[in-house]
N, C-alpha and C. Protein backbone atom coordinates (compact mmCIF):
# COMPACT_ATOMS: atom_id res chain seq x y z
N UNK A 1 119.78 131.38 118.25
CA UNK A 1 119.53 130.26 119.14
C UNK A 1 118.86 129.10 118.38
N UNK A 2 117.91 129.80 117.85
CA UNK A 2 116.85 128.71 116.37
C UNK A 2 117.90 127.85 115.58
N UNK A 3 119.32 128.65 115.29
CA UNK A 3 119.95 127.76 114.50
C UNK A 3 120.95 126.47 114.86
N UNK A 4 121.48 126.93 116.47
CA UNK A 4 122.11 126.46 116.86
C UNK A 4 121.50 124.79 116.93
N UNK A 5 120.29 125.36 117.80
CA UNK A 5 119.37 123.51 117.65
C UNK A 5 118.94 123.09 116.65
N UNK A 6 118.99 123.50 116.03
CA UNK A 6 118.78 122.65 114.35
C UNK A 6 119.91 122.40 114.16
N UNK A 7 120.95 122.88 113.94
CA UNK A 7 122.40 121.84 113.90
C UNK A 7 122.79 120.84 114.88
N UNK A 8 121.86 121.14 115.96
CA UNK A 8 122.07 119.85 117.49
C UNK A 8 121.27 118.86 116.31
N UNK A 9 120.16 119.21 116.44
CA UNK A 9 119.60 118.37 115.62
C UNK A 9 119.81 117.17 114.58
N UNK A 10 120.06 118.27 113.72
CA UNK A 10 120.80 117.79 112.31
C UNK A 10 121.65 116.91 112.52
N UNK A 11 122.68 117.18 113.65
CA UNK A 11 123.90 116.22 114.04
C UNK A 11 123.43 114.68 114.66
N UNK A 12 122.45 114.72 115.64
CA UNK A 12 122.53 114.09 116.62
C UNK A 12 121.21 113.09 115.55
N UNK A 13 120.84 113.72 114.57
CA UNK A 13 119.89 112.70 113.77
C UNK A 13 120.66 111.53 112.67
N UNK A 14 122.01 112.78 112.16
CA UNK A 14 122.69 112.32 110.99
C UNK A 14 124.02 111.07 111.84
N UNK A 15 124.10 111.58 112.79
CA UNK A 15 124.78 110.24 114.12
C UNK A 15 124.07 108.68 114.00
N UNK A 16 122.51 109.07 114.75
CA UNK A 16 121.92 107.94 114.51
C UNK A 16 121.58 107.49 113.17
N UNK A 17 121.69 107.75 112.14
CA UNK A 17 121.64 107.62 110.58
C UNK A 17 122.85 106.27 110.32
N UNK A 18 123.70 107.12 110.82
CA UNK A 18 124.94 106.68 110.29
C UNK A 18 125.32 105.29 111.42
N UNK A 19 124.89 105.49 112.79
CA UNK A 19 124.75 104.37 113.42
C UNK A 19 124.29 103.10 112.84
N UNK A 20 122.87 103.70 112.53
CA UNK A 20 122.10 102.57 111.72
C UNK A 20 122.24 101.72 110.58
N UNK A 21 123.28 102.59 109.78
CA UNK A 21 123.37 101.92 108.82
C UNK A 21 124.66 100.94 109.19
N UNK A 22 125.38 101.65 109.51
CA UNK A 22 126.88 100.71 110.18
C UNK A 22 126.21 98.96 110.89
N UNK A 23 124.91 99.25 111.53
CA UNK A 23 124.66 97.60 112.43
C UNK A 23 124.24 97.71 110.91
N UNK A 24 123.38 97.74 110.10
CA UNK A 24 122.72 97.31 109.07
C UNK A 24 123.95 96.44 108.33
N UNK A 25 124.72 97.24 107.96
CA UNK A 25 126.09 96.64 106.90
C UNK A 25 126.82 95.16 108.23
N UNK A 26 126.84 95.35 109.03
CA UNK A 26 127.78 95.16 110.40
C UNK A 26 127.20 93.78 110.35
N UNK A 27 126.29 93.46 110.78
CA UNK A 27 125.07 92.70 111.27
C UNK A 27 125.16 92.57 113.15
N UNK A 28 125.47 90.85 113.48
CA UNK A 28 125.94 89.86 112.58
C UNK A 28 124.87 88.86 112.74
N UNK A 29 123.79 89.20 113.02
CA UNK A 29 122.70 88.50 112.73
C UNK A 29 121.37 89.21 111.90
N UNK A 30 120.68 88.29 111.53
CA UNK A 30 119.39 89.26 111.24
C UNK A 30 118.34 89.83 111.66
N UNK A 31 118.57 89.37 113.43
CA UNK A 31 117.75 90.85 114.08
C UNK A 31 118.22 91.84 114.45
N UNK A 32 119.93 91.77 114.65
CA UNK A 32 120.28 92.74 114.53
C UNK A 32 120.09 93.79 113.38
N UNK A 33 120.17 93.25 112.16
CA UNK A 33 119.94 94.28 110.99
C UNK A 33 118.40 94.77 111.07
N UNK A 34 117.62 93.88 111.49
CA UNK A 34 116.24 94.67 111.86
C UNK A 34 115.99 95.37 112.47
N UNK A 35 116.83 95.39 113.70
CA UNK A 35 116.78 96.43 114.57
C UNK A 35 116.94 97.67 113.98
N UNK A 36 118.46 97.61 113.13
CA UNK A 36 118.90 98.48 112.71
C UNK A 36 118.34 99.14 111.73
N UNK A 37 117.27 98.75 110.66
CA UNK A 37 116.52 99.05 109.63
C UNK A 37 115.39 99.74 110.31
N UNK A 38 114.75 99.35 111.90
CA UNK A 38 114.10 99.83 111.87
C UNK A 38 114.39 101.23 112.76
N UNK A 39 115.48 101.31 113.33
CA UNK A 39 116.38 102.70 113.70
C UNK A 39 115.88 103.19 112.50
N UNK A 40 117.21 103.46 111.29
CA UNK A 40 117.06 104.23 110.19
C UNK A 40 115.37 104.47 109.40
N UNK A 41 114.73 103.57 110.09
CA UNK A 41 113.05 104.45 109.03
C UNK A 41 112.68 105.18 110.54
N UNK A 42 112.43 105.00 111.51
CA UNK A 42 112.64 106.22 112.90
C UNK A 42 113.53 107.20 112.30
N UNK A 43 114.24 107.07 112.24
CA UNK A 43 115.27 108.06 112.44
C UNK A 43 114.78 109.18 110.58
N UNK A 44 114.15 108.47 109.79
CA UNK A 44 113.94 109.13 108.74
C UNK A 44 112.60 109.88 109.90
N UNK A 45 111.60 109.55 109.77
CA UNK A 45 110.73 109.77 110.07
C UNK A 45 110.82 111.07 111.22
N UNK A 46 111.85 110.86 112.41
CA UNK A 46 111.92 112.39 112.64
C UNK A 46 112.79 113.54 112.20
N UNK A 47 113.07 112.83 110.65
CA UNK A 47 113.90 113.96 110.01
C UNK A 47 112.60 114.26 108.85
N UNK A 48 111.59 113.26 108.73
CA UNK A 48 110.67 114.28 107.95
C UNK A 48 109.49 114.95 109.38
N UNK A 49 109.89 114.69 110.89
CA UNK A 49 108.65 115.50 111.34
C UNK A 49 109.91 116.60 111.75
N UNK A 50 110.92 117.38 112.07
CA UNK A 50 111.91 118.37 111.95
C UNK A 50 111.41 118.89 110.81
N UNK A 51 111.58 119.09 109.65
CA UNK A 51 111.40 118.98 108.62
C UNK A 51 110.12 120.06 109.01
N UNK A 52 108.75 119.19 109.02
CA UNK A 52 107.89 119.77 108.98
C UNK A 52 107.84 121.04 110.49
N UNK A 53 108.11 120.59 111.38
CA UNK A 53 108.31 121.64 112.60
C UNK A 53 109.03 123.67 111.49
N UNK A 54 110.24 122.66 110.77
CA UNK A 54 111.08 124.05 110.62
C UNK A 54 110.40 124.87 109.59
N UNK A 55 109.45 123.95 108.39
CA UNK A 55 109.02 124.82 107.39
C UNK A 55 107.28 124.97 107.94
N UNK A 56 106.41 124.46 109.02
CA UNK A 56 105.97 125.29 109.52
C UNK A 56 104.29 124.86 108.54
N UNK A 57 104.77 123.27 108.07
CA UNK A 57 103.48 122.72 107.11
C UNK A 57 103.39 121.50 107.89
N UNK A 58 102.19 120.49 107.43
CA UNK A 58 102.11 119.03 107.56
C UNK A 58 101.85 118.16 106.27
N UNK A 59 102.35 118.77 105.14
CA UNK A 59 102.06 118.17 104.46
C UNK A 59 103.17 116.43 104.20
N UNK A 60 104.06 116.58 105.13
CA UNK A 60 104.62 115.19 104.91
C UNK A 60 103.94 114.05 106.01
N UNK A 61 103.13 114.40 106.64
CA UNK A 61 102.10 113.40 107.18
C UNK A 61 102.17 112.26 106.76
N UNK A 62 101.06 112.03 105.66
CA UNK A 62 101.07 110.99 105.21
C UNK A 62 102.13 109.83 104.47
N UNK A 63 103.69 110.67 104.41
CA UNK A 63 104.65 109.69 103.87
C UNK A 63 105.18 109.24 105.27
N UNK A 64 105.34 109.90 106.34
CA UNK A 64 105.17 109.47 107.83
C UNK A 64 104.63 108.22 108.47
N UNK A 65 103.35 108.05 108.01
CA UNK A 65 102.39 107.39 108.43
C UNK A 65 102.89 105.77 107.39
N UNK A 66 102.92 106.03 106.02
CA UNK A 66 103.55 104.96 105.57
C UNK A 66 104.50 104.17 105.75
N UNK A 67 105.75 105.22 106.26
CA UNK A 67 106.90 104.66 106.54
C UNK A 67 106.30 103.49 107.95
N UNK A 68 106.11 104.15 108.99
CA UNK A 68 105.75 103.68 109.98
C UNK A 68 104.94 102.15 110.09
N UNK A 69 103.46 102.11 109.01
CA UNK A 69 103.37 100.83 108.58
C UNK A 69 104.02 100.30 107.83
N UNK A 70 104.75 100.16 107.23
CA UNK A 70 105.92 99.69 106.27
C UNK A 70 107.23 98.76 107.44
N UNK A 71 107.17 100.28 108.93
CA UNK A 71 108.45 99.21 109.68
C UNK A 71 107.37 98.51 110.34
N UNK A 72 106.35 98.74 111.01
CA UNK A 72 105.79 97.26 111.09
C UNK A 72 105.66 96.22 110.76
N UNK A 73 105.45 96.02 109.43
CA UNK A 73 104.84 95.09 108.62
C UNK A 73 106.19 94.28 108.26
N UNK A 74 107.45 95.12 108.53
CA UNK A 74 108.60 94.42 108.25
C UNK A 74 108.91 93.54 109.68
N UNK A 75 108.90 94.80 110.61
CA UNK A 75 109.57 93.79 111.83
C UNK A 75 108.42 92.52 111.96
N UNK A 76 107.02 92.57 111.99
CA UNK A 76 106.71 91.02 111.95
C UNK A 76 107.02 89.99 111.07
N UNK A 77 106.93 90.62 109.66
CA UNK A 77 107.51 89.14 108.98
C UNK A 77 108.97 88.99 109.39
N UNK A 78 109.95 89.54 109.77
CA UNK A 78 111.18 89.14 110.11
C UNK A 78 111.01 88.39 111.00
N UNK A 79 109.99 88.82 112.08
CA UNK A 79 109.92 88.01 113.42
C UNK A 79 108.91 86.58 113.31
N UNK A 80 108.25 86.53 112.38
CA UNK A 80 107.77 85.60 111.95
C UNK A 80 108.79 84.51 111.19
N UNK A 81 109.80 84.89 110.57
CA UNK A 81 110.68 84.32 109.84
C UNK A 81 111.45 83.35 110.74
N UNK A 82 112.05 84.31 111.63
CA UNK A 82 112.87 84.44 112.64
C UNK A 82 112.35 82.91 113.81
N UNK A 83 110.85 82.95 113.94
CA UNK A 83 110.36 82.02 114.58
C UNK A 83 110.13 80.96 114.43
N UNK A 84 110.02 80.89 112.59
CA UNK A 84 109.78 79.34 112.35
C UNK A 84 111.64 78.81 111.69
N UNK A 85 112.36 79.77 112.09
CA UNK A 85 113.30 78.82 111.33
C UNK A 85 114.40 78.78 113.40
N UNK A 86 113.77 79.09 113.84
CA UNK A 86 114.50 78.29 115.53
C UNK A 86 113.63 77.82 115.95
N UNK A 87 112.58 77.30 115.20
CA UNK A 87 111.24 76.31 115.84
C UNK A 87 110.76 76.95 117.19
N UNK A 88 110.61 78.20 116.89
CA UNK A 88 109.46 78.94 117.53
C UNK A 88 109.73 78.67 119.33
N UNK A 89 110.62 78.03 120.02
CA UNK A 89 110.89 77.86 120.94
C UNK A 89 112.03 78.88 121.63
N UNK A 90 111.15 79.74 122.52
CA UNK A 90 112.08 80.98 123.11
C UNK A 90 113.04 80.44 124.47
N UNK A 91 114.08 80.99 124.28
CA UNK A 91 115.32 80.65 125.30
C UNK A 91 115.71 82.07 125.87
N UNK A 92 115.99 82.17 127.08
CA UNK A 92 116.12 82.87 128.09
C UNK A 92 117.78 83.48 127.53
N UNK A 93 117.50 85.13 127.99
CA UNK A 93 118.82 85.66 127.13
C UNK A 93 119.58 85.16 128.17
N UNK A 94 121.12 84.61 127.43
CA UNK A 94 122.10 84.15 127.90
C UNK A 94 122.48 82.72 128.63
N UNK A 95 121.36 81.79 127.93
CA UNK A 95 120.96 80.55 127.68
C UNK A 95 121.59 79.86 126.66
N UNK A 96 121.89 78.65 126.44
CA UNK A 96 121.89 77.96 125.20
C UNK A 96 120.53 77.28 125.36
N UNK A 97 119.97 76.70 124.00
CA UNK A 97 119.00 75.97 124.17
C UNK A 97 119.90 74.68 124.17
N UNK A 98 118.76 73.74 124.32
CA UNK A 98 119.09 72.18 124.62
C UNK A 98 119.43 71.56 123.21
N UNK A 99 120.41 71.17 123.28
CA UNK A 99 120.81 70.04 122.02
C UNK A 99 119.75 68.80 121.88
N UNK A 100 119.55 68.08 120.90
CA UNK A 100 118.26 67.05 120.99
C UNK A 100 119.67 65.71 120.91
N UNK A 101 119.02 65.06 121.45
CA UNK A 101 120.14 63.80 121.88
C UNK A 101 119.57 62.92 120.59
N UNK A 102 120.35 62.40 119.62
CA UNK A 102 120.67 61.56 118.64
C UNK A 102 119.55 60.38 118.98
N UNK A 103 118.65 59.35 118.47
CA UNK A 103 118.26 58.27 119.07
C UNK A 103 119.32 57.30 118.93
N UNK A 104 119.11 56.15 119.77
CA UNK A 104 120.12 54.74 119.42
C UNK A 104 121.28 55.61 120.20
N UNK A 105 121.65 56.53 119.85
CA UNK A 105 122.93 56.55 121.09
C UNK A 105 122.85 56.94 122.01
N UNK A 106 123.74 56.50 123.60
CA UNK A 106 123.92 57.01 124.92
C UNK A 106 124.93 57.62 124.66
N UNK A 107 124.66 58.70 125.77
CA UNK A 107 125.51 59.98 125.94
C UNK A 107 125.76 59.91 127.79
């Protein structure tokens, strides 16, 4: 029975793996690939806590804990990036924002 769910496992981890990397390569923007980068360090991360469940130690803790600040520290500067280059002005999903009208000409 022990083995059967570890191959659920195995599968349904190496799925989202392979998900992740596909938007990563895919995009077609760059929060999409963030998203997706930060899937694949999740998705590492409960293949090193499996990992530790099956051999029954904790010694991968602390590469855990790194990864984890590592996708933080990424998704804000992306989202920091992300903010100053659309001038930090949020638009409602499925919005366009407003075009800025030219001076000197009527429209």
């Amino acid at each position: 029975m022990t083995d059967i769910i570890l191959i659920v496992v195995g599968v349904l981890l190496a799925f989202a793996a392979g998900a992740s990397v596909f938007r990563i390569v895919r995009g077609p923007a760059i929060l999409d690939r963030m998203i997706a980068s930060d899937m694949l360090v999740t998705t590492l991360i409960l293949v090193l806590g499996t990992e530790m469940v099956v051999h029954q130690h904790t010694r991968t803790i602390p590469i855990m804990i790194v990864l984890a600040i590592t996708a933080v520290f990424a998704s804000m500067s992306v989202a920091r990036y992300v903010s100053k280059q659309g001038g930090g002005k949020p638009t409602m999903p499925g919005t366009r924002p407003k075009q800025r009208q030219k001076r000197g000409k009527a429209q």
